[in-house]
Protein backbone atom coordinates (compact mmCIF):
# COMPACT_ATOMS: atom_id res chain seq x y z
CA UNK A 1 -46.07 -17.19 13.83
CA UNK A 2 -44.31 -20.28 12.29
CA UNK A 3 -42.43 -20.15 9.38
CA UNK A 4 -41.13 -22.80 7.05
CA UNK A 5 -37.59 -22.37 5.85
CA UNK A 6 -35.26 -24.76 4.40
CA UNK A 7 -31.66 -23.95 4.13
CA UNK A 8 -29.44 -25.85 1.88
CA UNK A 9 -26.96 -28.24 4.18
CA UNK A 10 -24.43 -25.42 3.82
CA UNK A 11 -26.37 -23.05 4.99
CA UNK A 12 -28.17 -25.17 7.90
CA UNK A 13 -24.16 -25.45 9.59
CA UNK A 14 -24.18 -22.02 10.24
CA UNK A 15 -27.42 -21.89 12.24
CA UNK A 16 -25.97 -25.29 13.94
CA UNK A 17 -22.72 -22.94 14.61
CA UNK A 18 -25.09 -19.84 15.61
CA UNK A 19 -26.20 -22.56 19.00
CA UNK A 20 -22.56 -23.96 19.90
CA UNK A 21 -20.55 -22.75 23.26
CA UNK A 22 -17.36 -21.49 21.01
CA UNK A 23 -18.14 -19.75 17.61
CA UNK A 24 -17.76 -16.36 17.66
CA UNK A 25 -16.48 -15.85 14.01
CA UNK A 26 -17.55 -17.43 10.65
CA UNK A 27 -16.71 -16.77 7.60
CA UNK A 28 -19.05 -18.54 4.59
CA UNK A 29 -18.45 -18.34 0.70
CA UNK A 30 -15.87 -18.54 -1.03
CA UNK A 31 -17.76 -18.27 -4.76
CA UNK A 32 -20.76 -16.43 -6.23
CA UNK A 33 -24.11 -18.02 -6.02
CA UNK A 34 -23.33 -19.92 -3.26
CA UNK A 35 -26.46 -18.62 -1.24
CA UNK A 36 -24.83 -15.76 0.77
CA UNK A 37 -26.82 -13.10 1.02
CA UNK A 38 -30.43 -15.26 1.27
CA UNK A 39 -28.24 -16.34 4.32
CA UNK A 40 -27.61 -13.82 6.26
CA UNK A 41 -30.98 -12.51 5.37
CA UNK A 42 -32.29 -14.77 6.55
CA UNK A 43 -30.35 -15.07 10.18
CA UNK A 44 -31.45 -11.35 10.91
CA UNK A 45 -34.32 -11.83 10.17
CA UNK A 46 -35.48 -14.75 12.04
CA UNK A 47 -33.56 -13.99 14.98
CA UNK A 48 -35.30 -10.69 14.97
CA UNK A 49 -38.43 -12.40 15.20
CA UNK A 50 -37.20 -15.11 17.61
CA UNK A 51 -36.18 -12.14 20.52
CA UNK A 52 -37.64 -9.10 21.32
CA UNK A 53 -36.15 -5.72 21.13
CA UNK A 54 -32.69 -7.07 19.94
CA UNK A 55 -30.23 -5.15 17.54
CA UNK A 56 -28.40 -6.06 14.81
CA UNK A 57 -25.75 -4.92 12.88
CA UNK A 58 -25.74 -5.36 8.54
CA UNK A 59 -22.49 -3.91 7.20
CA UNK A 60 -20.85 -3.83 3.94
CA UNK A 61 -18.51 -1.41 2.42
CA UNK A 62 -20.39 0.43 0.66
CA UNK A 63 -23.95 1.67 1.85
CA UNK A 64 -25.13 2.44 -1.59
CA UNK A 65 -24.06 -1.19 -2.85
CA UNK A 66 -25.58 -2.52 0.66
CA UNK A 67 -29.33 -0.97 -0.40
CA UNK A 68 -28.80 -2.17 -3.98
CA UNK A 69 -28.00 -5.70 -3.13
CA UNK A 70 -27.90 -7.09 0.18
CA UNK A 71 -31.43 -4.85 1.71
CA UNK A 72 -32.67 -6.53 -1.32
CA UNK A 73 -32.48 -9.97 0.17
CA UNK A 74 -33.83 -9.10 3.16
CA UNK A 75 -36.91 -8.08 1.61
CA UNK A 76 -36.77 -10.71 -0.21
CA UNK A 77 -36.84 -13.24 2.48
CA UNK A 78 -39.10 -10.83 4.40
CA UNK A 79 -41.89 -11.64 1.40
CA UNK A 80 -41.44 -15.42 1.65
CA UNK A 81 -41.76 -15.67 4.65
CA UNK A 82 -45.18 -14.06 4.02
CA UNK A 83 -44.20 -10.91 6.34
CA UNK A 84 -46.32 -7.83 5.83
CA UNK A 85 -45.98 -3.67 6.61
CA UNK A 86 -48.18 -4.35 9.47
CA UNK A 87 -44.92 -6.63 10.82
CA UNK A 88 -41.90 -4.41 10.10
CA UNK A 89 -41.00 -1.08 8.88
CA UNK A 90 -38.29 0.44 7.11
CA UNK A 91 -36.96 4.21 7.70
CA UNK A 92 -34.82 4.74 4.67
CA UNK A 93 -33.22 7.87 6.39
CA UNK A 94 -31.88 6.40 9.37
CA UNK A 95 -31.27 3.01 7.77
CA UNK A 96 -33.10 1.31 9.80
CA UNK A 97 -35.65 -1.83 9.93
CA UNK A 98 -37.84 -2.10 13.21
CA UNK A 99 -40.01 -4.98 13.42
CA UNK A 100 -43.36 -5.29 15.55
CA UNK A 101 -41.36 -6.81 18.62
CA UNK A 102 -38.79 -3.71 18.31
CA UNK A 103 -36.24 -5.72 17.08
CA UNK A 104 -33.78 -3.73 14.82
CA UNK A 105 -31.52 -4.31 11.85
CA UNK A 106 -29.21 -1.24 11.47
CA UNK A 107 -27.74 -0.36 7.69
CA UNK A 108 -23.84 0.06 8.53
CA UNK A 109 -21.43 1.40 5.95
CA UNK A 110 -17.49 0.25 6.55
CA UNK A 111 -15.71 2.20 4.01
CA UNK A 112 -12.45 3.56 4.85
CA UNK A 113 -12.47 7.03 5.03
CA UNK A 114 -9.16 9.48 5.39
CA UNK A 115 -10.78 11.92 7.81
CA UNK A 116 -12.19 9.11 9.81
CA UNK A 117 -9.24 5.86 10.30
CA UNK A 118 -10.16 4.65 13.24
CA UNK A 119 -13.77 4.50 12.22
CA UNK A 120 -14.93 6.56 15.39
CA UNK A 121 -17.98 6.86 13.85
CA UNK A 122 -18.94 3.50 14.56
CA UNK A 123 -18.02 4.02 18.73
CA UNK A 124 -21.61 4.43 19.85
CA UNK A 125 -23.05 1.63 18.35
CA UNK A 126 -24.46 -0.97 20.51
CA UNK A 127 -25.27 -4.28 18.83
CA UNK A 128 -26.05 -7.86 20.09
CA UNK A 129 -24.47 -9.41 16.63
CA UNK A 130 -23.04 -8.44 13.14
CA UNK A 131 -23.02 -9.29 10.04
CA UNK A 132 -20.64 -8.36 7.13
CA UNK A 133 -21.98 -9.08 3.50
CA UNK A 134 -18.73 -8.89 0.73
CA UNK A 135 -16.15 -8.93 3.41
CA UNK A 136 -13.73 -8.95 0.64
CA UNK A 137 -14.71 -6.02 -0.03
CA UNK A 138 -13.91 -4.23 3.50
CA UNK A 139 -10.47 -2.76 5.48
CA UNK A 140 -9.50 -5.05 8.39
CA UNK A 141 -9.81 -2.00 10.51
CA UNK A 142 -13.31 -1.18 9.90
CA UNK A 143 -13.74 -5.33 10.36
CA UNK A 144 -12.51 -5.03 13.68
CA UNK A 145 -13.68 -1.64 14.71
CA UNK A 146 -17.29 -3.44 13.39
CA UNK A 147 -16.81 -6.43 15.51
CA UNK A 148 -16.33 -4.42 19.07
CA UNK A 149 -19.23 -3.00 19.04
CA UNK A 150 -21.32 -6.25 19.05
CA UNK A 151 -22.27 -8.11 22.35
CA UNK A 152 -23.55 -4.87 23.65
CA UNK A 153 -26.79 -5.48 23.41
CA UNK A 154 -29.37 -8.00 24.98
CA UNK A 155 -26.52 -10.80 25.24
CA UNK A 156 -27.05 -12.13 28.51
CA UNK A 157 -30.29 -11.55 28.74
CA UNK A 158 -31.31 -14.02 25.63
CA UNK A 159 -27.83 -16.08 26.01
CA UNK A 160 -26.97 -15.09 22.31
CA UNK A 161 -22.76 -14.80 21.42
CA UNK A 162 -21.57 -11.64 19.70
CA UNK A 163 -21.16 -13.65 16.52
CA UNK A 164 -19.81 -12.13 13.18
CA UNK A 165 -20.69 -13.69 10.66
CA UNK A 166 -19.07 -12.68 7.11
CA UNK A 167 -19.61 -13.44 3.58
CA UNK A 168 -17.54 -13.15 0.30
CA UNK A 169 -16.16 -14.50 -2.61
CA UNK A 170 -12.02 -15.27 -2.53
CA UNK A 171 -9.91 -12.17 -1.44
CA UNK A 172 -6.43 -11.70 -1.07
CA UNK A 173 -6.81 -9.73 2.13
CA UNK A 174 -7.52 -10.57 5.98
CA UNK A 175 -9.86 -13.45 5.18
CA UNK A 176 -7.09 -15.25 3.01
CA UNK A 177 -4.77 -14.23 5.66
CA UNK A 178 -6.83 -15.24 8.73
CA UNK A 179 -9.33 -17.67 7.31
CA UNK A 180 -8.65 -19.29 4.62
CA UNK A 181 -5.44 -20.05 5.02
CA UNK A 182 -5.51 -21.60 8.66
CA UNK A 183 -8.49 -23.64 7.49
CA UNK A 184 -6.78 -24.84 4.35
CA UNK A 185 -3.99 -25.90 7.31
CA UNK A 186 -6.10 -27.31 9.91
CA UNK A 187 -5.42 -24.85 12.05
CA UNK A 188 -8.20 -22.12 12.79
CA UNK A 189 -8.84 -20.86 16.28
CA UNK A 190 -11.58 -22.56 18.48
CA UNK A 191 -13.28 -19.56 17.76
CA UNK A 192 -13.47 -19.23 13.89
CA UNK A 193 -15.39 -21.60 11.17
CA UNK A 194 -14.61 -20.68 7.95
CA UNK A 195 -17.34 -22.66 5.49
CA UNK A 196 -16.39 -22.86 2.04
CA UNK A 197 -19.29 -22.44 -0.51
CA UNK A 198 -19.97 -23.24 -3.86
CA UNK A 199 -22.81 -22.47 -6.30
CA UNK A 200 -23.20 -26.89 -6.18
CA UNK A 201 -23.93 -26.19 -2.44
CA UNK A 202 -27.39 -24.32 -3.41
CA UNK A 203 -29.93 -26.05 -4.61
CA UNK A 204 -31.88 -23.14 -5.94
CA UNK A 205 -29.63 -22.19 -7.92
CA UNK A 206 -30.84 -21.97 -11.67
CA UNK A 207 -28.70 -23.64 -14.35
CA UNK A 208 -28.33 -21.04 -16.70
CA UNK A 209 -26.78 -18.40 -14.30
CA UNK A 210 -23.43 -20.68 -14.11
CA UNK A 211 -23.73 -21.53 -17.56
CA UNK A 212 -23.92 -17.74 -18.56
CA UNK A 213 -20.77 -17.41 -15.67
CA UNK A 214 -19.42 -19.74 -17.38
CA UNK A 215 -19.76 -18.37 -21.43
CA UNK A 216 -19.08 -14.54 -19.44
CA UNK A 217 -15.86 -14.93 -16.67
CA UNK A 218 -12.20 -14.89 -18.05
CA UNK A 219 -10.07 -18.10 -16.71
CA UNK A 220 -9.05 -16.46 -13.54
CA UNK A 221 -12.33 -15.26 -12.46
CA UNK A 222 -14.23 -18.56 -13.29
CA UNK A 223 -11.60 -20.09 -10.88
CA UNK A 224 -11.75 -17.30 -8.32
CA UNK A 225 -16.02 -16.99 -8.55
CA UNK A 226 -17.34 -20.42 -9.28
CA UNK A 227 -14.97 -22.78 -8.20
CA UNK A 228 -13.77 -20.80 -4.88
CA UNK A 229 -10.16 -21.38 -5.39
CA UNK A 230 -8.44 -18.01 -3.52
CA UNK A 231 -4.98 -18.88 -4.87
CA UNK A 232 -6.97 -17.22 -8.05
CA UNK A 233 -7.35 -13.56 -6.54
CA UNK A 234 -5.42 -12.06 -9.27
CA UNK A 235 -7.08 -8.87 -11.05
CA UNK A 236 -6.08 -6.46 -14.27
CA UNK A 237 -4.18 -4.37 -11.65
CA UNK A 238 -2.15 -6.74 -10.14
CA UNK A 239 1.70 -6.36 -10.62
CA UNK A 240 2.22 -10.26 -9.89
CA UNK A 241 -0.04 -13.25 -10.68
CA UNK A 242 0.04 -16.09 -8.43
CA UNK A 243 1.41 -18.83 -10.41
CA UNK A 244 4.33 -16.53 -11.20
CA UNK A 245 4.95 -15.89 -7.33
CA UNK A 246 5.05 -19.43 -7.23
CA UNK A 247 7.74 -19.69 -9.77
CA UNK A 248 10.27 -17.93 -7.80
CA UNK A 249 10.35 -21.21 -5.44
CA UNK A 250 11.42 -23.66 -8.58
CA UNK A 251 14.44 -25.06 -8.08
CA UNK A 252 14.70 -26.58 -11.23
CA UNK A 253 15.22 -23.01 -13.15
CA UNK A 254 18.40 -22.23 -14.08
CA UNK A 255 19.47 -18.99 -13.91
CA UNK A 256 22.87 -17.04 -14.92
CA UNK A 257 26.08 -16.96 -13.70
CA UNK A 258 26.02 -14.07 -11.74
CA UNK A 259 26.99 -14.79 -8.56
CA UNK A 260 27.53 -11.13 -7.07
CA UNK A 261 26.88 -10.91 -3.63
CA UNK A 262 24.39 -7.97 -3.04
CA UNK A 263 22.50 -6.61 -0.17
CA UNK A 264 18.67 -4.78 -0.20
CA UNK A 265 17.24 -3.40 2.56
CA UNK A 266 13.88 -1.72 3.66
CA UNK A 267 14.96 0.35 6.62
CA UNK A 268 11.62 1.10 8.57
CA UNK A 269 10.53 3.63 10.68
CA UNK A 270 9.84 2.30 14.64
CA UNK A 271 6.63 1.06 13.69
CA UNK A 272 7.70 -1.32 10.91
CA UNK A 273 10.66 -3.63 10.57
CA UNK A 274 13.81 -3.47 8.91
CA UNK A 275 14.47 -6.17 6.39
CA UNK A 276 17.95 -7.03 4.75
CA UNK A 277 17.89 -9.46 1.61
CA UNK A 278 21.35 -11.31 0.85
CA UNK A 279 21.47 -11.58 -3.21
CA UNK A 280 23.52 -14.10 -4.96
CA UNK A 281 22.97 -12.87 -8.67
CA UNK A 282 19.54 -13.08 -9.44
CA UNK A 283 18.64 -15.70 -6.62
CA UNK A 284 17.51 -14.24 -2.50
CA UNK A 285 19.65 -16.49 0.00
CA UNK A 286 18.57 -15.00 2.79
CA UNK A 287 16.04 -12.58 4.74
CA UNK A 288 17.17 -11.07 7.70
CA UNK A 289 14.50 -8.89 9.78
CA UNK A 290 15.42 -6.56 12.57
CA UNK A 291 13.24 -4.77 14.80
CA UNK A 292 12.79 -1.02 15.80
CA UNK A 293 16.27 -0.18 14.96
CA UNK A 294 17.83 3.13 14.89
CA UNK A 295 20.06 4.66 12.19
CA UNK A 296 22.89 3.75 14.00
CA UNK A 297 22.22 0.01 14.61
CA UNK A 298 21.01 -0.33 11.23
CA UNK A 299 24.40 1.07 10.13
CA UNK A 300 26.22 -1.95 12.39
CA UNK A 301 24.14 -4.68 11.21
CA UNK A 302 24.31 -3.61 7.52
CA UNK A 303 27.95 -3.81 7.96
CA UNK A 304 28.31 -7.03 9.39
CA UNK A 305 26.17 -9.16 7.45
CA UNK A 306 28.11 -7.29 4.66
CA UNK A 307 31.23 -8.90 6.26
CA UNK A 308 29.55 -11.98 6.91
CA UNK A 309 28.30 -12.68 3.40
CA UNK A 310 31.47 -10.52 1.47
CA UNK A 311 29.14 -7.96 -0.02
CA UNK A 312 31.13 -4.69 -1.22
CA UNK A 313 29.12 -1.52 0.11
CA UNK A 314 28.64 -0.33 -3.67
CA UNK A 315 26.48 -3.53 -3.59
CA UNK A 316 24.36 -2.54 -1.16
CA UNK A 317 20.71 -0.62 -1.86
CA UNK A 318 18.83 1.30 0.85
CA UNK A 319 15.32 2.87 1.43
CA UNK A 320 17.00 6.50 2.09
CA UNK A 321 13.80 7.81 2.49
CA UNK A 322 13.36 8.73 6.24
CA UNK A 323 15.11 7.36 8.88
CA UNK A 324 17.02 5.63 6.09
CA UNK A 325 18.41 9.19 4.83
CA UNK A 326 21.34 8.66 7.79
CA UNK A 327 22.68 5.96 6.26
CA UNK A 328 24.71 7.39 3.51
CA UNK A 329 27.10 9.72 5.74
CA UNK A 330 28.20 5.93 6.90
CA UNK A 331 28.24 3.78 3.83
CA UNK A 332 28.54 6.72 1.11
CA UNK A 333 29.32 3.94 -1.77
CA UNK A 334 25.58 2.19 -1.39
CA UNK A 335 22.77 2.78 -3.31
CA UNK A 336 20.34 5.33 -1.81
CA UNK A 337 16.63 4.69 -3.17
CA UNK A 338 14.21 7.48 -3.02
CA UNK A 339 11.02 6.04 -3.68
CA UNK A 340 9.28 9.35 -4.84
CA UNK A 341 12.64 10.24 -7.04
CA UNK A 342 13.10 10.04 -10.81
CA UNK A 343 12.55 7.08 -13.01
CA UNK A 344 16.31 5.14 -14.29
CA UNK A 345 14.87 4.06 -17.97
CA UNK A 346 11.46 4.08 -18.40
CA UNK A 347 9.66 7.65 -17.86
CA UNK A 348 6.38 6.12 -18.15
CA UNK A 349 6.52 5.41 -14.01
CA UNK A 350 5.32 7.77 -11.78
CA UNK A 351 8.60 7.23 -9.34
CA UNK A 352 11.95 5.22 -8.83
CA UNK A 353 9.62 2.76 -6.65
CA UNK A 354 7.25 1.81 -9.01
CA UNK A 355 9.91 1.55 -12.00
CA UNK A 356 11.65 -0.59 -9.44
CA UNK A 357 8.42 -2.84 -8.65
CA UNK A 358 7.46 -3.39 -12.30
CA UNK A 359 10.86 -4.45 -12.84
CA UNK A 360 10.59 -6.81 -9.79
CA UNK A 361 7.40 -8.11 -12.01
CA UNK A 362 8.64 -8.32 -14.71
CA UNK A 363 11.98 -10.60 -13.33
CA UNK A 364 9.40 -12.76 -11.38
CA UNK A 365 7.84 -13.45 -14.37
CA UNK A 366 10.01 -14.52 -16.48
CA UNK A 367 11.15 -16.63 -13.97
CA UNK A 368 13.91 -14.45 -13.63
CA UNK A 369 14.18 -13.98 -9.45
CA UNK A 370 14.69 -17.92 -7.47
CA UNK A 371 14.04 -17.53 -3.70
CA UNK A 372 16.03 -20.50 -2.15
CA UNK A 373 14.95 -19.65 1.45
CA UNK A 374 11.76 -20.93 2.69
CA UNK A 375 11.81 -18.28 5.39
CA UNK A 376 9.13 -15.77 5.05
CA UNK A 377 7.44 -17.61 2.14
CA UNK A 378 4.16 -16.93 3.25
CA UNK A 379 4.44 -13.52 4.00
CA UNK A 380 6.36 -12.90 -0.04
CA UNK A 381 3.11 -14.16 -1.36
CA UNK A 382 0.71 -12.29 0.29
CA UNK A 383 3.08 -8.19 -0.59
CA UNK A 384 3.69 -9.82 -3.37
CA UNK A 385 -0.05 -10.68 -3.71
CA UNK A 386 -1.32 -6.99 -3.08
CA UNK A 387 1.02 -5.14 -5.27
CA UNK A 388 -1.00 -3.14 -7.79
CA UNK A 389 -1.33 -0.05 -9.72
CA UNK A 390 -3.48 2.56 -10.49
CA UNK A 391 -4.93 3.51 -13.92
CA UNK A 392 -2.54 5.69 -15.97
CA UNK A 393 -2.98 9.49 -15.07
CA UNK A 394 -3.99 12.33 -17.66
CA UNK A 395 -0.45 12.80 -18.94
CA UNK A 396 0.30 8.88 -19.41
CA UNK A 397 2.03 8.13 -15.91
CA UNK A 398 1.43 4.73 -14.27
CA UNK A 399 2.17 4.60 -10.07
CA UNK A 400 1.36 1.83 -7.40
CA UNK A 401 -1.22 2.02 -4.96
CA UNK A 402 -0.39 3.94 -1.98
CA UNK A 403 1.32 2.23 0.76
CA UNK A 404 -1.18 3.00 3.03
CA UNK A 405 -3.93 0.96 0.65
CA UNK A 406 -1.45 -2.08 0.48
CA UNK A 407 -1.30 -1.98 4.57
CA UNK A 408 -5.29 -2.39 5.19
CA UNK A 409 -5.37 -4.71 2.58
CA UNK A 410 -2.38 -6.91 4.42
CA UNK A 411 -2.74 -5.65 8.23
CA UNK A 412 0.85 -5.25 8.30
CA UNK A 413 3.59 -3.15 6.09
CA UNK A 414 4.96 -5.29 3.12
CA UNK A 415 8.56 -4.58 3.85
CA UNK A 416 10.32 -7.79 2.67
CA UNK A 417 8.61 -6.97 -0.72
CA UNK A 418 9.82 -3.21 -0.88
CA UNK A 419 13.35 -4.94 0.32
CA UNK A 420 13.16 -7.19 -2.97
CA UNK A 421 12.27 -4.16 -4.77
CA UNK A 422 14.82 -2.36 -3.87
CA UNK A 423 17.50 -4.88 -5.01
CA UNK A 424 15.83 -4.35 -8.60
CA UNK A 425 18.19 -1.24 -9.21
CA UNK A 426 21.20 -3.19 -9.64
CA UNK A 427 19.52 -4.75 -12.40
CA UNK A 428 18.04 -1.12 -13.81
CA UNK A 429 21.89 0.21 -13.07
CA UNK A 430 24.55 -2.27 -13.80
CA UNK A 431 27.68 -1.95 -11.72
CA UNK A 432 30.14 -1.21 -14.40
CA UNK A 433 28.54 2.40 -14.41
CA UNK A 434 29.80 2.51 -11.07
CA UNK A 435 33.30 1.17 -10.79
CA UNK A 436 35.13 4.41 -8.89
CA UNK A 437 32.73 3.59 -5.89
CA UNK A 438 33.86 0.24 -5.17
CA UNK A 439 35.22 -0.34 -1.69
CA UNK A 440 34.96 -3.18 0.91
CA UNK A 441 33.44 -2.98 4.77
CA UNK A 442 36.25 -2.30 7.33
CA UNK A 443 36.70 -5.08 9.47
C-alpha cells in the first residue's frame, strides 16, 4: 500500500522527532487551526499501518468531545488516504479501531473523576505510544497516569519510543508550566520539544475561517487562539488578568504612605509549605517559605521574623484553619482567618477567603499591591494565574474554585497566593478597630 501524504513543514518536524534517539515528549500548537488534530491523525494512523499488531493510545478529556472532534479526523484522514471497511473497523462500544494488520487505536477518556484520583482505571492499559488531543484541556495527573502506561507494548520489538505526543491551544496549566515556559527560556529537557503552531503554519487552511476568527474572538482570545501568545490565557472567570499580575512588579507606581510593617502567612499542613509575607504598607518585601513545620515551630519563626522586621503581633494574619488553629493560644493578638467563615463587608462572597481574594484582585488591579522581591515571581504568576470563580449560586453567592481544582491545574498548592490573600484583611479591617490588641513580640 503506498500512500501520499504531505505534511506542512510544521507538521513534517514531528515525524522527524518521532525517528530521533531522545524525544520522548512533544508538545505541538499553541493556536487553533494550526493542523493539530489532522496530525495526530494522521501519526496513528500511519504507524498503525507501518507495524503490525501495535497499540495505541488517543486520549482527551472528554470521551464525548473526543468522538465529536478528534475520531472525526481520523476518519477523515482514514478517507484520504483512500482506506476502506475492508481495511479497518470501528467497535463504537469498546472504543476501539482495529485495522487489517491488528493494529489498534484505543478511545481513552482523562477526565478527573472524585471517586477515581489516581485514575486506576487506566492501570491495565498496555500501549506502545500516546497521544493527547486538547491537553489544555486535561489534569496533570491523568497526563501522567496516561503517559505510564505507554512503552508496554511492541517497543523493542519494532524499536519505537513511548512517545507522547500532545496538542492544544495556550493553557495556563502544566504545559505553560513545563513547556512553554522552559522553551520560551531555552531550557527544555533533552527529552521534550515543544513546537509552537500557528494557523500561518498550515497551508490548508482556508482564508475565511481566520477572517471569521477574526470578526468572532474578543481581544484576549484572538491573542490566546490565533496568534499563540499563552501570556493571553485569561478567561471571564479569572480573578486576575495577566497584564495586571504584571503590574504588581512596576516600580515606577507610587503608592501611599503606609509604611506598617505587617506579616501574612499560609500555615500548611505537612504536605504543603508554610509561607510568611513581610508587608510594608501596601508593597510585599519579602517571602519567606518554610517546610513541614509543626505548630510549634511555626509559632518560633512567626515570632522572630516578627522581631526581625518590627511587626506588632496585632499585625500579623494567619490561616487558622487546621494545623494553623494552634497558633492563637501563642500569639492571641493576630488575626485568625477562617477561610470558610463569614464575609467582613460584602455578603455577596460565599466565605472570608474569597471576599479576601477578590479584594486581593481588586488591589492588583488598580495597581494597588507592588511586589519589590523578585523571589518567587514565577510561581505569583502562575496562583495568581489560576485563581477563578464559579458562577453565582441560586441565592446570588459568588465562591472560588475549590482548592483542590486550583492544585491539578498548578501541580502544586498555591500557598504564597493564599499568603497574599490573607494579608488583604488588614485592608478589609483597618487597625484602628483594633487598638486594645496591640502588643509587641517578647524578645
Amino acid at each position: 500500500m503506498t500512500i501520499n501524504f504531505k505534511p506542512s513543514l510544521k507538521q513534517k518536524e514531528v515525524y522527524d522527532i518521532f525517528d530521533d534517539a531522545n524525544t520522548t515528549e512533544i508538545v505541538y500548537g499553541g493556536s487553533v487551526g494550526s493542523g493539530k488534530s489532522y496530525l495526530l491523525a494522521s501519526l496513528l494512523v500511519m504507524k498503525c499501518l507501518q507495524h503490525d499488531g501495535i497499540r495505541l493510545g488517543l486520549a482527551r478529556n472528554s470521551l464525548t468531545n473526543l468522538k465529536k472532534t478528534t475520531l472525526v479526523s481520523i476518519f477523515e484522514c482514514i478517507a484520504d488516504w483512500g482506506l476502506t471497511e475492508k481495511h479497518y473497523n470501528y467497535n463504537g462500544q469498546s472504543g476501539i479501531i482495529t485495522f487489517f494488520n491488528k493494529s489498534e487505536i484505543v478511545l481513552i477518556e482523562l477526565t478527573y473523576l472524585p471517586s477515581d484520583p489516581l485514575y486506576t482505571r487506566l492501570g491495565g492499559l498496555l500501549l506502545t505510544f500516546g497521544v493527547i488531543d486538547e491537553a489544555g484541556e486535561v489534569d496533570e495527573k491523568g497526563k501522567e497516569i496516561f503517559q505510564s502506561r505507554l512503552g508496554r507494548w511492541k517497543n523493542v520489538l519494532f524499536g519505537i519510543k513511548p512517545i507522547l505526543l500532545m496538542t492544544c491551544n495556550p493553557s495556563r496549566n502544566f504545559l505553560y508550566r513545563d513547556y512553554y515556559i522552559p522553551w520560551k527560556e531555552d531550557r527544555l529537557r533533552d527529552y521534550q520539544v515543544f513546537i509552537q503552531a500557528l494557523p500561518s503554519d498550515n497551508p490548508h487552511l482556508p482564508q475565511f475561517y481566520i477572517e471569521n476568527l477574526e470578526r468572532t474572538l474578543s481581544i484576549t482570545e484572538r491573542k490566546r487562539l490565533l496568534l499563540g501568545m499563552w501570556e493571553w490565557g485569561d478567561d471571564d472567570s479569572s480573578l486576575f488578568l495577566h497584564d495586571d499580575i504584571m503590574l504588581i512588579y512596576d516600580n515606577s507606581i507610587e503608592l501611599s504612605k503606609d509604611n506598617t510593617m505587617r506579616l501574612s502567612c499560609d500555615i500548611a499542613f505537612t504536605s504543603d509549605k508554610c509561607v510568611f509575607i513581610v508587608w510594608q504598607g501596601q508593597s510585599v518585601t519579602n517571602i519567606i517559605t518554610f517546610n513541614k513545620a509543626t505548630d510549634s515551630t511555626v509559632v518560633e519563626k512567626i515570632k522572630s521574623i516578627c522581631i526581625e522586621y518590627g511587626i506588632k503581633t496585632n499585625n500579623v494574619s494567619y490561616d487558622a484553619d487546621g494545623v494553623g488553629k494552634f497558633i492563637g493560644q501563642y500569639l492571641p493578638s493576630a488575626r485568625e482567618i477562617h477561610n470558610g467563615g463569614k464575609t467582613v463587608r460584602n455578603h455577596g462572597y460565599r466565605n472570608l477567603k474569597t471576599e479576601l481574594f477578590f479584594k486581593l484582585s481588586e488591589m492588583v488591579s488598580g495597581g494597588g499591591i507592588k511586589v519589590t522581591t523578585k523571589t518567587y515571581q514565577k510561581e505569583i504568576e502562575e496562583e495568581l494565574s489560576c485563581i477563578k470563580h464559579k458562577p453565582k449560586d441560586n441565592i446570588g453567592k459568588i465562591e472560588l474554585i475549590s482548592k483542590g481544582e486550583m492544585k491539578r491545574v498548578l501541580g502544586r498548592s498555591p500557598d504564597i497566593a493564599d499568603a497574599l490573600a490573607y494579608g488583604m484583611i488588614f485592608f478589609l479591617k483597618p487597625n484602628s478597630l483594633y487598638a486594645s490588641d496591640i502588643m509587641m513580640i517578647d524578645i
